[in-house]
Every structure is written in C-alpha cells, then in structure tokens.
Protein backbone atom coordinates (compact mmCIF):
# COMPACT_ATOMS: atom_id res chain seq x y z
CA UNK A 1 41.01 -71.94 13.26
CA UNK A 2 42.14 -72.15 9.65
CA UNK A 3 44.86 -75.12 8.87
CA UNK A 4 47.39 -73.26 6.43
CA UNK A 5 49.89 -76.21 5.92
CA UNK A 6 50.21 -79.47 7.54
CA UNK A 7 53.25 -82.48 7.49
CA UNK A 8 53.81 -85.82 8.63
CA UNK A 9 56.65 -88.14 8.71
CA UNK A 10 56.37 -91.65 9.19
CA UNK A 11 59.30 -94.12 10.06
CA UNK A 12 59.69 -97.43 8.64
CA UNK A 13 61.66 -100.53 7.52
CA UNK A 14 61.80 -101.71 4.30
CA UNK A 15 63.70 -105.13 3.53
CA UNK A 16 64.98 -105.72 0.32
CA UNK A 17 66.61 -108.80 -1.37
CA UNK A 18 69.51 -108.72 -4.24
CA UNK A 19 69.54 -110.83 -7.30
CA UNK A 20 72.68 -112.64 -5.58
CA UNK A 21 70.27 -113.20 -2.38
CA UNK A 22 71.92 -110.65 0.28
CA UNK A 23 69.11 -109.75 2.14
CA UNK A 24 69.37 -105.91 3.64
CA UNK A 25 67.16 -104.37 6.21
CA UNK A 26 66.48 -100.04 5.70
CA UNK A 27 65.32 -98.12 8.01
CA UNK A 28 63.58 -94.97 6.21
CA UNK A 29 61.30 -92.17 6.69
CA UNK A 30 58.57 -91.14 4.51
CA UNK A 31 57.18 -87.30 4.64
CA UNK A 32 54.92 -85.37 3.40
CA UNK A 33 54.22 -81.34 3.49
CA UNK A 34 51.06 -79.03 2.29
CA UNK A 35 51.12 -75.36 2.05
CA UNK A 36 48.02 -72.99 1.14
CA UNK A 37 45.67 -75.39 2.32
CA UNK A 38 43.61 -72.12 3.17
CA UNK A 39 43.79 -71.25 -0.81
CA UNK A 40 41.72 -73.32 -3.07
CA UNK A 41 43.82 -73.85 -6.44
CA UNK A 42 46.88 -72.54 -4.59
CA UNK A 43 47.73 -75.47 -2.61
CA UNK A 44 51.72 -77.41 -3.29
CA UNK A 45 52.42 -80.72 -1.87
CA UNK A 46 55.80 -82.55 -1.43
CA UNK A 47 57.28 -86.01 -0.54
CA UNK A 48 60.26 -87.37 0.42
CA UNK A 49 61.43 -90.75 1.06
CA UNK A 50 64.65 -90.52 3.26
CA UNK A 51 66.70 -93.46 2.55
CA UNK A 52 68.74 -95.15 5.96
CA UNK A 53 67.72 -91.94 8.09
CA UNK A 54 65.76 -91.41 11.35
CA UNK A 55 63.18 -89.84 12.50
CA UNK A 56 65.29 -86.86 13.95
CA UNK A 57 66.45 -85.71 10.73
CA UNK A 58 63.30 -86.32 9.69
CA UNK A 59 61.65 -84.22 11.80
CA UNK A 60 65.16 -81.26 11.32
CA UNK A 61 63.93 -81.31 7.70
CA UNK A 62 60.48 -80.55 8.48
C-alpha cells in the first residue's frame, strides 16, 4: 500500500475573554490535508481553523 494523501480534523473549544471581561465559549475545528505524500519534494500541506463550525462541515470540506 502506498499512502498518497492523508487529513484529519479535530474538534475543539476554545474560550476566550474580552478586554471588557465577556467571556465567550467557540466551538472550532482544526484540519489538516497532505497530497503527494508518495512524491518526495512534491508533497503540499494545508490548514484550516474553522471558526464556530462542527465537525460535519468539517468533514463536507474534507
């Protein structure tokens, strides 16, 4: 078998505090995506951080 690409996406919350003190709560996805992992020199990553979105869209984007 020879892995050609390979992606992830990970869910998680992230809470985050204003200078007036309003404390929010964001639920976000992280992903990442390799292509020509089977060509040395060739190979493109990308990431995305997916602000206040789930892991279905997530995984639509993929």
């Amino acid at each position: 078998m020879i892995v050609t690409r390979a992606a992830v996406a990970l869910s998680f919350a992230l809470s985050v505090t204003s200078p007036g003190g309003r404390r929010e709560v964001l639920q976000d996805v992280f992903s990442w995506v390799a292509v020509g992992l089977d060509r040395p020199g060739e190979r493109k990553d990308q990431v995305w951080f997916e602000l206040r979105a789930g892991l279905d869209r997530a995984e639509a984007d993929l």
